[in-house]
C-alpha atoms as a PDB file:
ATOM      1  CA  UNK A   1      49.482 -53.445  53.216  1.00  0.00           C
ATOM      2  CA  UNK A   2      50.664 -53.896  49.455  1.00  0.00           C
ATOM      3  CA  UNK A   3      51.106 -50.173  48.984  1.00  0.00           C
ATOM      4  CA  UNK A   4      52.269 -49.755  45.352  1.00  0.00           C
ATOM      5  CA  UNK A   5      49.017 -51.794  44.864  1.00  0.00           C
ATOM      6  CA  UNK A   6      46.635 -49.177  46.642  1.00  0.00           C
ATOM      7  CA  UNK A   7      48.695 -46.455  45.240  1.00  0.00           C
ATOM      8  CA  UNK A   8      47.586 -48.063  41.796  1.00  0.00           C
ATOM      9  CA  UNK A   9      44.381 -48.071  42.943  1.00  0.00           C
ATOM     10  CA  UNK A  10      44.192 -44.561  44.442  1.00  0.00           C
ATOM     11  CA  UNK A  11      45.680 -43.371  41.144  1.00  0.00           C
ATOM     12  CA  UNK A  12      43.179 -44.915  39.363  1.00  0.00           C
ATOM     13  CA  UNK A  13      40.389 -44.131  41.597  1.00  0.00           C
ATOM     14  CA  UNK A  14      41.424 -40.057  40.424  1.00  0.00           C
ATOM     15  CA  UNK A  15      41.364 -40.846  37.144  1.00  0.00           C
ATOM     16  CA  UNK A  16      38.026 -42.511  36.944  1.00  0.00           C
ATOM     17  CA  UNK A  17      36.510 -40.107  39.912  1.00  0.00           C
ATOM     18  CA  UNK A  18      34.802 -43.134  40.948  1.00  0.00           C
ATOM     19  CA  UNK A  19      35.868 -46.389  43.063  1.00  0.00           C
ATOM     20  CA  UNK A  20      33.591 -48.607  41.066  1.00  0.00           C
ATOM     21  CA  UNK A  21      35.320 -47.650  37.949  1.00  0.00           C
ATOM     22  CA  UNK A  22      38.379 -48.376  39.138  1.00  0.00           C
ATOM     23  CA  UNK A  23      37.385 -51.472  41.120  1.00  0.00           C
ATOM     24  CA  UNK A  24      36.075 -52.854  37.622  1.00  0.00           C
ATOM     25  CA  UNK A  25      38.988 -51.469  35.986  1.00  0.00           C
ATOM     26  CA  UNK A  26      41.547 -53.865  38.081  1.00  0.00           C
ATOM     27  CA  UNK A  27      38.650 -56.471  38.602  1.00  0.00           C
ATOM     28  CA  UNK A  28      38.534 -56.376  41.941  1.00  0.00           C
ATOM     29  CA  UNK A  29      35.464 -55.277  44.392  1.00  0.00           C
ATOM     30  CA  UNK A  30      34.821 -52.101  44.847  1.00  0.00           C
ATOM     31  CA  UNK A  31      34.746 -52.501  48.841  1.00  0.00           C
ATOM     32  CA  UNK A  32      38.189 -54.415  48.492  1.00  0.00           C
ATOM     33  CA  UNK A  33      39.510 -51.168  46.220  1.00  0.00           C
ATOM     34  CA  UNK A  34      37.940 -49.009  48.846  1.00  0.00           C
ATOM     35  CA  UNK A  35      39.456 -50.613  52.191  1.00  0.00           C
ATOM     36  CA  UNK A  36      42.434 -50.548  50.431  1.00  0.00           C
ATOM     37  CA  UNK A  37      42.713 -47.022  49.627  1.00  0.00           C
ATOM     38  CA  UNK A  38      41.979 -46.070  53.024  1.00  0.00           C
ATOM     39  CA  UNK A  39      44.541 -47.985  54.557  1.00  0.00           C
ATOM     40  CA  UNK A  40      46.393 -45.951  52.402  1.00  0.00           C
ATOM     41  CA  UNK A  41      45.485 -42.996  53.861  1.00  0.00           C
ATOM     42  CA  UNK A  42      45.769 -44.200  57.378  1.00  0.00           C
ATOM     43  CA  UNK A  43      49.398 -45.507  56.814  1.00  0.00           C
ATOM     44  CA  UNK A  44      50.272 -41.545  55.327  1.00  0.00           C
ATOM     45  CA  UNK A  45      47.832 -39.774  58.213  1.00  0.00           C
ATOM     46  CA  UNK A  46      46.141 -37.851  55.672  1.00  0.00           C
ATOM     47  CA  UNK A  47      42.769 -37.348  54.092  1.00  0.00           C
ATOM     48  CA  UNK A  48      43.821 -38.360  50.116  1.00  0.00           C
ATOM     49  CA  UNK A  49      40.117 -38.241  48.696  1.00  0.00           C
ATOM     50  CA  UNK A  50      37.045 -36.307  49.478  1.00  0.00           C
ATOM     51  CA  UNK A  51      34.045 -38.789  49.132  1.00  0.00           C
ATOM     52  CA  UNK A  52      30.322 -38.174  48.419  1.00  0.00           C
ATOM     53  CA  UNK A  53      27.699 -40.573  46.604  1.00  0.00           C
ATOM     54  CA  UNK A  54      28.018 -39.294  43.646  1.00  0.00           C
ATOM     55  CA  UNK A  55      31.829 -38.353  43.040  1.00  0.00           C
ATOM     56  CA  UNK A  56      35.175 -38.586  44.808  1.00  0.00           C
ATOM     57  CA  UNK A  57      37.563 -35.375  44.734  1.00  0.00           C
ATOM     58  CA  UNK A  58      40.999 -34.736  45.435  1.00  0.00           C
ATOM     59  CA  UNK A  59      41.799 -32.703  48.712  1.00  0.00           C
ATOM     60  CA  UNK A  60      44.778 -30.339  48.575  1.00  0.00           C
ATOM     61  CA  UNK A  61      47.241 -33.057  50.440  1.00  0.00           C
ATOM     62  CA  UNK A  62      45.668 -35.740  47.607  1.00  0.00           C
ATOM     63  CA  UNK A  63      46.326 -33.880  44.671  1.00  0.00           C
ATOM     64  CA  UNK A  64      50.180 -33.058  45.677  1.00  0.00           C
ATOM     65  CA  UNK A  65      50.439 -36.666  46.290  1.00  0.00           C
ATOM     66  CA  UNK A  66      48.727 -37.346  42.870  1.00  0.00           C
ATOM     67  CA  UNK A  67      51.120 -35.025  41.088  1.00  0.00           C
ATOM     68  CA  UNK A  68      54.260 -36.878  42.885  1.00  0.00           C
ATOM     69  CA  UNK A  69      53.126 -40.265  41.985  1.00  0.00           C
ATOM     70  CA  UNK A  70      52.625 -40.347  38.454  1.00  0.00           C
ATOM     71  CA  UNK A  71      56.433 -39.802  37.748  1.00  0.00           C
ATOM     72  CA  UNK A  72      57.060 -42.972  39.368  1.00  0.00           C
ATOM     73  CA  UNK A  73      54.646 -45.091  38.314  1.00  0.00           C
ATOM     74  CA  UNK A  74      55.289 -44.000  34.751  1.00  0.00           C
ATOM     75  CA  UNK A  75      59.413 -44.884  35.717  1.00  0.00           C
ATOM     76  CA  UNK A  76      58.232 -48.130  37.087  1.00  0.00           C
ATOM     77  CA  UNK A  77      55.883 -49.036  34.115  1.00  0.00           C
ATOM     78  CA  UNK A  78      58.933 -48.148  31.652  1.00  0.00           C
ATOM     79  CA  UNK A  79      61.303 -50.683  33.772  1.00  0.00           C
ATOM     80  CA  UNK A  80      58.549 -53.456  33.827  1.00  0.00           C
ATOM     81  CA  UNK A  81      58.679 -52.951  30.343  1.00  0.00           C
ATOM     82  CA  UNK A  82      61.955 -53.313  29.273  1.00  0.00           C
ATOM     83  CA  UNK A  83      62.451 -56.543  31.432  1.00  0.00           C
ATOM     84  CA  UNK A  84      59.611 -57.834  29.588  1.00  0.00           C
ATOM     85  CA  UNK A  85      60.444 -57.014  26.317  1.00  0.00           C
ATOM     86  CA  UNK A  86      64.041 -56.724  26.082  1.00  0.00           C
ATOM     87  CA  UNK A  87      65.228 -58.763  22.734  1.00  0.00           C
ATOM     88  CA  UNK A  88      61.832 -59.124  21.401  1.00  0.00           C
ATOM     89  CA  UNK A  89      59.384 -58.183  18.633  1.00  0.00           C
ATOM     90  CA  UNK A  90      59.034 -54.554  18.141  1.00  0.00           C
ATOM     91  CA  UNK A  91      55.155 -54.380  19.323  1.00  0.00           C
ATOM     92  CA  UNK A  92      52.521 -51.770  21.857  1.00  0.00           C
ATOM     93  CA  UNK A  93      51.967 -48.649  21.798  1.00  0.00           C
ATOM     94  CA  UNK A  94      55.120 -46.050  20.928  1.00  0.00           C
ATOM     95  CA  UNK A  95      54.344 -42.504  21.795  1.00  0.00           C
ATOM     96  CA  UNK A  96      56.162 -39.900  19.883  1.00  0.00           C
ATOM     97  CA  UNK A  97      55.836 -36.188  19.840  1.00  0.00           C
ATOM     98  CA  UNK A  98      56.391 -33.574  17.481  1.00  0.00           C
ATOM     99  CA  UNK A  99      56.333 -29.955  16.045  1.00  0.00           C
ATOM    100  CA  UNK A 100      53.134 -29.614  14.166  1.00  0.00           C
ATOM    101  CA  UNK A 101      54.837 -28.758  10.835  1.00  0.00           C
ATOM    102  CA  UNK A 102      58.032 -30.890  10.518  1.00  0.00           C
ATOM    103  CA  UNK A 103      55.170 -33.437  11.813  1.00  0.00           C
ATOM    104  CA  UNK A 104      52.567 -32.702   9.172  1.00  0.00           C
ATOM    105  CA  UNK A 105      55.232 -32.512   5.859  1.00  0.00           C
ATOM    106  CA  UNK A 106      57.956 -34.910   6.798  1.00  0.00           C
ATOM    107  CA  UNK A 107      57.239 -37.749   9.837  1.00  0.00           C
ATOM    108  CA  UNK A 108      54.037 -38.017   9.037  1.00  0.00           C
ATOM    109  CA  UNK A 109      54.400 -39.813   5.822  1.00  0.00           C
ATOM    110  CA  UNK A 110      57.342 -41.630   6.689  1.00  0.00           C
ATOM    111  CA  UNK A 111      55.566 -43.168   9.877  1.00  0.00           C
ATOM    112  CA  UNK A 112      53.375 -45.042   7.769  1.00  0.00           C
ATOM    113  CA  UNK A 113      56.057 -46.908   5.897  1.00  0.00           C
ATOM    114  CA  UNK A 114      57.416 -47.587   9.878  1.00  0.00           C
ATOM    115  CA  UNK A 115      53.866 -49.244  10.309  1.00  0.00           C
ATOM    116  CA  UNK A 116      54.300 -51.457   7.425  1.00  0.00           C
ATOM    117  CA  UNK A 117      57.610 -52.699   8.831  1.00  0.00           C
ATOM    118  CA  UNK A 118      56.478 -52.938  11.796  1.00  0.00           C
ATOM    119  CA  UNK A 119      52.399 -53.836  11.954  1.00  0.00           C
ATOM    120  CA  UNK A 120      52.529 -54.476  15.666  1.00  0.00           C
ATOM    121  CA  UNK A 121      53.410 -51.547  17.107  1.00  0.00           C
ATOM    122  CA  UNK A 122      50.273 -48.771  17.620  1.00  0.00           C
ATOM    123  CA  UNK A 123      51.938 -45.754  16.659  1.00  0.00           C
ATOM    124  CA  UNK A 124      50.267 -42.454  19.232  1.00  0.00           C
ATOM    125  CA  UNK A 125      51.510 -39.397  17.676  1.00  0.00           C
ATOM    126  CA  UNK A 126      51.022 -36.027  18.977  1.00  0.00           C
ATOM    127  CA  UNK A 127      52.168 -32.806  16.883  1.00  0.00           C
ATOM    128  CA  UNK A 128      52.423 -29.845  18.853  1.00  0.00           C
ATOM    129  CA  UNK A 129      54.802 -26.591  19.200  1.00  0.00           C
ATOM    130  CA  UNK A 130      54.668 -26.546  23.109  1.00  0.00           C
ATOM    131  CA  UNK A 131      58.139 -28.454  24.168  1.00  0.00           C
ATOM    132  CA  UNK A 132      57.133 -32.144  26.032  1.00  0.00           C
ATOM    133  CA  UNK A 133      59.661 -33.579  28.394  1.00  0.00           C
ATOM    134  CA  UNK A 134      60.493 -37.047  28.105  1.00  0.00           C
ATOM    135  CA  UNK A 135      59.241 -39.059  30.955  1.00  0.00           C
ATOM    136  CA  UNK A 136      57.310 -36.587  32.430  1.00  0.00           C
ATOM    137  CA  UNK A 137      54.571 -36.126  29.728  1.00  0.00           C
ATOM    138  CA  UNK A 138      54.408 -40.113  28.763  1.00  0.00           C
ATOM    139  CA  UNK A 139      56.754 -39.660  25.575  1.00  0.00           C
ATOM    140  CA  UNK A 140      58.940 -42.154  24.162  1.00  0.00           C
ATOM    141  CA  UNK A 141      60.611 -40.184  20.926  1.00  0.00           C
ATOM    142  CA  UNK A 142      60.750 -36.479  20.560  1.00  0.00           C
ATOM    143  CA  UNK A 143      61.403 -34.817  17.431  1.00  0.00           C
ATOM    144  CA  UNK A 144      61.766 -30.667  18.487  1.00  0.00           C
ATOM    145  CA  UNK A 145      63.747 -27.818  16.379  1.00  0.00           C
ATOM    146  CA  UNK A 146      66.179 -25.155  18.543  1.00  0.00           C
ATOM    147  CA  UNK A 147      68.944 -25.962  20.202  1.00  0.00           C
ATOM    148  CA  UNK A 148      70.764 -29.245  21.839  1.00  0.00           C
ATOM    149  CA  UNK A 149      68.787 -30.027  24.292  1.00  0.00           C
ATOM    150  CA  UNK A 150      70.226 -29.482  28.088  1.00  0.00           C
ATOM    151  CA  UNK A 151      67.605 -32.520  29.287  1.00  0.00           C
ATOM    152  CA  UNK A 152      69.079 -35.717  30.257  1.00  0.00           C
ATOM    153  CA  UNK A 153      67.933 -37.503  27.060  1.00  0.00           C
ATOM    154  CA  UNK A 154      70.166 -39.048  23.915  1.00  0.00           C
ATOM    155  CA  UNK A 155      69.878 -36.295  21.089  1.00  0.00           C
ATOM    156  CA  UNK A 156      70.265 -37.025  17.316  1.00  0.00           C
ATOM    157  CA  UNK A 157      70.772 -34.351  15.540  1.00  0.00           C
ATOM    158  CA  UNK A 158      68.554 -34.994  12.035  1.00  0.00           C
ATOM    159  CA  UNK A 159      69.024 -31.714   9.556  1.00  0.00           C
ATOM    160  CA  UNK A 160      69.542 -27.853  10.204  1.00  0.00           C
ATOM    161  CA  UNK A 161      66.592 -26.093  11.429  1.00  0.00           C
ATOM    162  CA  UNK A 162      67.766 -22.388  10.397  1.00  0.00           C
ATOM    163  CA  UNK A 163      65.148 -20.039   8.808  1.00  0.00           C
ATOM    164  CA  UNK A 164      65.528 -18.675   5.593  1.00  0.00           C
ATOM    165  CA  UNK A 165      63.533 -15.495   4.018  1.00  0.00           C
ATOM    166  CA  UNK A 166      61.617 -15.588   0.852  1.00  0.00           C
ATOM    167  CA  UNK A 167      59.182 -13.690  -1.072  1.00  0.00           C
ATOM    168  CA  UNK A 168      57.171 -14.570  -4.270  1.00  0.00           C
ATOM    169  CA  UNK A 169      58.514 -12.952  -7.993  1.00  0.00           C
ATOM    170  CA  UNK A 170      55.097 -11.392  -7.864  1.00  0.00           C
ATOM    171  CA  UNK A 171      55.713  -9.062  -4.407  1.00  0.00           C
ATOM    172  CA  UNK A 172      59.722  -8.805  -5.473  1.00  0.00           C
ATOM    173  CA  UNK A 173      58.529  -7.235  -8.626  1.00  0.00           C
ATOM    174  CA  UNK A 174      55.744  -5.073  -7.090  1.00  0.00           C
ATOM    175  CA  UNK A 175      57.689  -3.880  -4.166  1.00  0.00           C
ATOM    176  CA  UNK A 176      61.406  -3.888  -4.892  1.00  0.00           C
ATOM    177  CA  UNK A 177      64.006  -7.007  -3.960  1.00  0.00           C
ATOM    178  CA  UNK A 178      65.559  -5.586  -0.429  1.00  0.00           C
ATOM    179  CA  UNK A 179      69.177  -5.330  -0.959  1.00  0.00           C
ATOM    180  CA  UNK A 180      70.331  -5.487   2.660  1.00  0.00           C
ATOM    181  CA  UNK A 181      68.736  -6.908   5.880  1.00  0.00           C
ATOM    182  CA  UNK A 182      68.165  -3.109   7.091  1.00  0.00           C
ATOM    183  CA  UNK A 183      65.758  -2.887   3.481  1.00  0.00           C
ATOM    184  CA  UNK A 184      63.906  -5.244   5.530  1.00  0.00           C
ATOM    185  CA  UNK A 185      62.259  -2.871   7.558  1.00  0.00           C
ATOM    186  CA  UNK A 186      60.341  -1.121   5.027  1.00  0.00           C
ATOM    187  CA  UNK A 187      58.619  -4.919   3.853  1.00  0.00           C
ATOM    188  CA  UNK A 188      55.494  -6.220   4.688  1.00  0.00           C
ATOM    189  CA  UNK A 189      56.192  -9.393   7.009  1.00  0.00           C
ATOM    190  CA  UNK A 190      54.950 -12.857   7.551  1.00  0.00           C
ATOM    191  CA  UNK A 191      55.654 -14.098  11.459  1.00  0.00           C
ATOM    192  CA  UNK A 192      55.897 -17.491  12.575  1.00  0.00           C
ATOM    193  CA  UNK A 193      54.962 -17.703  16.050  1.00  0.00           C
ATOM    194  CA  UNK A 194      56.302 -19.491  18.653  1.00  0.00           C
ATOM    195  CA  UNK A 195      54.746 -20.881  22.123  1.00  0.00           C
ATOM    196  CA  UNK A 196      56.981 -17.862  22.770  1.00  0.00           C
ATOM    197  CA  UNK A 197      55.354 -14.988  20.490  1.00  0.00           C
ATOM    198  CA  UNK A 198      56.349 -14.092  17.096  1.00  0.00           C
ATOM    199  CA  UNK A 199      59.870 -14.541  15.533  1.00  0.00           C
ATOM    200  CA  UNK A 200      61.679 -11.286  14.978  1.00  0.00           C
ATOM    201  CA  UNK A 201      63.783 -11.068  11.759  1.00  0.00           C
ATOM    202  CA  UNK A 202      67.647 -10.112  13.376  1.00  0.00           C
ATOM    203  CA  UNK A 203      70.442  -9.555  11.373  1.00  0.00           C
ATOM    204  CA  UNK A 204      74.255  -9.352  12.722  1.00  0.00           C
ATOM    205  CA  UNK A 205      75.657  -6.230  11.366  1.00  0.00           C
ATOM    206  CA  UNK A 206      79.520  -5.629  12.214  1.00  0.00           C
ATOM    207  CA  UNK A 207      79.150  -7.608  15.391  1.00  0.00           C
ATOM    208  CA  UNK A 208      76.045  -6.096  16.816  1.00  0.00           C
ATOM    209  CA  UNK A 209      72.385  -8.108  16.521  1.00  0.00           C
ATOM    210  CA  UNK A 210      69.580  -5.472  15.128  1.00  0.00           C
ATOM    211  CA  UNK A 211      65.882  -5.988  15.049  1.00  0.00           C
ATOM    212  CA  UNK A 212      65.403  -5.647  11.005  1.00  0.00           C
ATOM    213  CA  UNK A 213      61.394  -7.019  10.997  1.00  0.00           C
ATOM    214  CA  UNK A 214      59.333  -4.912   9.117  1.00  0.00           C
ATOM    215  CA  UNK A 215      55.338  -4.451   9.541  1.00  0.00           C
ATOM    216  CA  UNK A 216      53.305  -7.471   9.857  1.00  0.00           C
ATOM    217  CA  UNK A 217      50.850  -8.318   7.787  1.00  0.00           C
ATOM    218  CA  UNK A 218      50.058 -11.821   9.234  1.00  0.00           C
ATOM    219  CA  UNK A 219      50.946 -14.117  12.603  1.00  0.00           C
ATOM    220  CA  UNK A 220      50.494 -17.765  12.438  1.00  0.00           C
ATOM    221  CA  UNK A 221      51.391 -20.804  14.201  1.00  0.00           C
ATOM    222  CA  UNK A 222      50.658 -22.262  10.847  1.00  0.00           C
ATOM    223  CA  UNK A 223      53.348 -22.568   8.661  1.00  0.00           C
ATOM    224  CA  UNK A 224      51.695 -23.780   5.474  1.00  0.00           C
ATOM    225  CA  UNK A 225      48.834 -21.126   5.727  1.00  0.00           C
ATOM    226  CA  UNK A 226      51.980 -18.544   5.726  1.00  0.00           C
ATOM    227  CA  UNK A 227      53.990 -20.064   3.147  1.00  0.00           C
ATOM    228  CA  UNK A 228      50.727 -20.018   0.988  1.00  0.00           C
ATOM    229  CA  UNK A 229      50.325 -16.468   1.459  1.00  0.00           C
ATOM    230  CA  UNK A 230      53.936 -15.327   0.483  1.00  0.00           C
ATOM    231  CA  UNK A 231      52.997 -17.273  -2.356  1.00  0.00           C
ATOM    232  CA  UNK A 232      50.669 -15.262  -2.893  1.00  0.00           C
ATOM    233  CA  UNK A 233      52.367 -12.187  -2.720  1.00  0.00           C
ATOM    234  CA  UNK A 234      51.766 -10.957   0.446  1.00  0.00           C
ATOM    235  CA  UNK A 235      54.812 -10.241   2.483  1.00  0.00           C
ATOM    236  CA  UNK A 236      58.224 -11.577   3.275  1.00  0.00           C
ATOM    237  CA  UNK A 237      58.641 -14.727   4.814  1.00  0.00           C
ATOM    238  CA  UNK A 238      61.348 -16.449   7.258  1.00  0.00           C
ATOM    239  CA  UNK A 239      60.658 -20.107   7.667  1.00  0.00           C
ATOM    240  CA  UNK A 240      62.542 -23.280   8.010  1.00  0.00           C
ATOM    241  CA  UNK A 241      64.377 -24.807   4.249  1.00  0.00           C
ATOM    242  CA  UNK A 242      62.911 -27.863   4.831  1.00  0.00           C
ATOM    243  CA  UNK A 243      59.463 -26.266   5.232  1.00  0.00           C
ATOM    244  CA  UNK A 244      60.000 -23.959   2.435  1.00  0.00           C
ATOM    245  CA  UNK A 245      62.006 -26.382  -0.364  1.00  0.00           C
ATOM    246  CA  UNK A 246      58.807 -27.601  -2.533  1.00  0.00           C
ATOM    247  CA  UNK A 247      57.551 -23.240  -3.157  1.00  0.00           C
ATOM    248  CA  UNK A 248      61.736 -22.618  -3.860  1.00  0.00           C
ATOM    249  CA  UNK A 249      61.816 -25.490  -6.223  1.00  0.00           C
ATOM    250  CA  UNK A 250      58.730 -24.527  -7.928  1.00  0.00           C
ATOM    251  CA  UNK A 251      59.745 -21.172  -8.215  1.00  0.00           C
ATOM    252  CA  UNK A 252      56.506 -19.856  -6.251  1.00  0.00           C
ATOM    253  CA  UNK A 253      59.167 -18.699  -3.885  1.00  0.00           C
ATOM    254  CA  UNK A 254      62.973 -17.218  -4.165  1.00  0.00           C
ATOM    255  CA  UNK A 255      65.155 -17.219  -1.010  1.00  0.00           C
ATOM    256  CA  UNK A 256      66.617 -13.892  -0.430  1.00  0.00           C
ATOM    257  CA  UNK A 257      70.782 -13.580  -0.074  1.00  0.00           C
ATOM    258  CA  UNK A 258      71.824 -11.000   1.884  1.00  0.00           C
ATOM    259  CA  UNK A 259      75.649  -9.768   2.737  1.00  0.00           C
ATOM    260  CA  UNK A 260      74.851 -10.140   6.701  1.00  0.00           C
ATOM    261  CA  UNK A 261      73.222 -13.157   8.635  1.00  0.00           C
ATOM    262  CA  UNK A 262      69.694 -13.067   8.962  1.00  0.00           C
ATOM    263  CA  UNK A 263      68.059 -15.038  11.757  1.00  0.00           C
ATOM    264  CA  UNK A 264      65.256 -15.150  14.068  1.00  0.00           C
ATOM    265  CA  UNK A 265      67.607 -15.293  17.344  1.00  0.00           C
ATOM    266  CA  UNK A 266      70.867 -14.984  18.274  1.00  0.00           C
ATOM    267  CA  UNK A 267      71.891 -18.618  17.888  1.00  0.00           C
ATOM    268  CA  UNK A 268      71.759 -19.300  14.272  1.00  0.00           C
ATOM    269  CA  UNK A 269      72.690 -23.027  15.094  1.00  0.00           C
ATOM    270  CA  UNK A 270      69.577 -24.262  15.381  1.00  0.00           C
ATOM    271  CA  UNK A 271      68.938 -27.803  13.848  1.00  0.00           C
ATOM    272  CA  UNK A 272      65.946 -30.863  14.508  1.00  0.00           C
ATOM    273  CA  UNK A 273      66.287 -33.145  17.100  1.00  0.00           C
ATOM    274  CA  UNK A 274      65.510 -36.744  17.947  1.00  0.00           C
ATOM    275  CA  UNK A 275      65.095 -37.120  21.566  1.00  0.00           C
ATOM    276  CA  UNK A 276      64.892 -40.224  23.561  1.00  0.00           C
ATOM    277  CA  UNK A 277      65.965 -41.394  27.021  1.00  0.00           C
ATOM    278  CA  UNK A 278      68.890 -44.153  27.321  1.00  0.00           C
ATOM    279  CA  UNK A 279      66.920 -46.803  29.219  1.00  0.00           C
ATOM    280  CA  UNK A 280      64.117 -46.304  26.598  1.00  0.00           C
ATOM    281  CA  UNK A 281      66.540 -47.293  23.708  1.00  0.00           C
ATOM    282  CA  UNK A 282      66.363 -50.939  25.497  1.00  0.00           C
ATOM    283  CA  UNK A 283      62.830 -50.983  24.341  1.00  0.00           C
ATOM    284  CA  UNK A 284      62.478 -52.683  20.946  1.00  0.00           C
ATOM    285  CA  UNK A 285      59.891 -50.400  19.465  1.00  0.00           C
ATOM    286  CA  UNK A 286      61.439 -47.393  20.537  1.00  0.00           C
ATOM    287  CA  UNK A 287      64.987 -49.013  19.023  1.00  0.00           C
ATOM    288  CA  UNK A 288      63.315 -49.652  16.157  1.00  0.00           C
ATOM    289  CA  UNK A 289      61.251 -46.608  15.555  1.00  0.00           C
ATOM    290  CA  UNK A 290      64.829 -44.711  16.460  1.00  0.00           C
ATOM    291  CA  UNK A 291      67.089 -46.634  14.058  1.00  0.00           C
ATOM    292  CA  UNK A 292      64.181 -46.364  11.191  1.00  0.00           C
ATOM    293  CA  UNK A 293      64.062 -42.335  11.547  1.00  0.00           C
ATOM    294  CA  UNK A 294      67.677 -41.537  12.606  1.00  0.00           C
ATOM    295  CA  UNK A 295      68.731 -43.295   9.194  1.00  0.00           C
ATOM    296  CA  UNK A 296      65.307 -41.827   7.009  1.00  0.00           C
ATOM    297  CA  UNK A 297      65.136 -38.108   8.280  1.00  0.00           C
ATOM    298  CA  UNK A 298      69.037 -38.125   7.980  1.00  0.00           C
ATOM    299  CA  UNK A 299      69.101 -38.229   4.355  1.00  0.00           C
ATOM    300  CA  UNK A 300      66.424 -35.184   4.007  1.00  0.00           C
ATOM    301  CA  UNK A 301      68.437 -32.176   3.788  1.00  0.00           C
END
């Protein structure tokens, strides 16, 4: 029995709940997918599928096996790949992930000059807050703010990521400019949240970390609805420079200096990332696409 071919076909046979699917899908017949799938079975001595007329379900055994799979098919698809296109055209699909604002204000726009260099490769962005390991969710380039990354990947480190405060001249001159972090407390507050929760504003006073966030008046995941709404003179804001440079250059916003360090952890080291894996680099459209943003996001500070 070929297994990695009925393993291909069982996989695919899950994905499309249906052995016809997948028998069209590889072009094969469905009683040839079938026979192969349970040989499959018979070769593991368990029961992968649960089969009816109208739709073919996982067992308990299946779906572990499912889950253990799809790691190494994706590995083996990545090394089929770079044999195949090792010192070629940059071209196919490159699938890059990234946090929803620094996605939205800054890659965003600079992907589609990538796509004019490069008109053959079929860019599949995703931009989302909830941290994606490489190889195991289907990502070739990762671009995350925190921390260097303890993951086995190749990490570029692109621009600080610490988080500034600001208010409007409209709430400073309604409610008083705070003169220390402590001040803090007594402001209204605009939260960023996290896949975590909220960021607390924490300010290092003679050694010692102290929660200084005062009373919320708003929690988003959405940074520009936020940064609109300090504008606006609602609160007091801690977000990222990058995010907050066009309102401070406008003067719709004014950072806030303060004798002690201000920050929404205890690491105030925090910068953006590019992530990729080693092998991966190999890959001409992942080279490329890493080159073209290590060199265009490094000049945005």
């Amino acid at each position: 029995m070929d297994q990695l071919r009925a393993i291909r076909y069982f996989s695919k046979v899950v994905e499309t709940e249906s052995f016809t699917q997948a028998a069209r899908a590889f072009n094969v017949p469905p009683s040839s997918l079938s026979r192969r799938v349970a040989d499959l079975e018979k070769s593991l001595g368990a029961t992968l599928l649960k089969r009816s007329t109208r739709i073919v379900k996982l067992t308990e055994v299946g779906q572990i096996y499912y889950n253990d799979i799809q790691g190494l098919l994706s590995q083996l698809d990545q090394i089929n790949e770079t044999v195949l296109s090792y010192q070629t055209t940059p071209m196919g699909r490159l699938r890059i992930s990234s946090m929803v604002g620094f996605g939205e204000r800054i890659l965003l726009p600079l992907l589609d000059d990538f796509s004019a260099l490069y008109p053959q490769v079929v860019l599949d962005v995703s931009l989302s807050d909830e941290l994606s390991t490489l190889g195991r969710d289907d990502v070739d380039i990762a671009i995350r703010g925190g921390y260097a990354p303890n993951e086995r990947v190749l990490a570029i480190r692109l621009m600080d990521n610490g988080f500034i405060p600001v208010a409007s001249p409209g709430y400073l001159a309604q409610h008083g400019t705070p003169q220390c972090t402590t001040d803090l407390k007594q402001h209204s507050g605009l939260y960023f949240k996290t896949p975590t929760g909220p960021t607390p504003w924490l300010s290092n006073i003679a050694g010692q970390w102290h929660d200084v966030s005062g009373p919320a008046v708003a929690i988003s995941n959405n940074g520009a609805w936020l940064a609109k709404k300090a504008c606006h003179g609602e609160g007091i804001l801690m977000s990222t420079r990058w995010a907050l440079a066009p309102h401070i250059a406008s003067g719709e916003l004014r950072e806030l200096n303060f004798e002690h360090e201000l920050s929404i952890n205890q690491n105030s080291d925090m910068a953006v990332y590019l992530l990729y894996q080693k092998q991966r680099y190999l890959v001409p459209k992942v080279k490329a696409a890493v080159d073209f943003l290590a060199e265009r996001l490094k000049t945005k500070k």
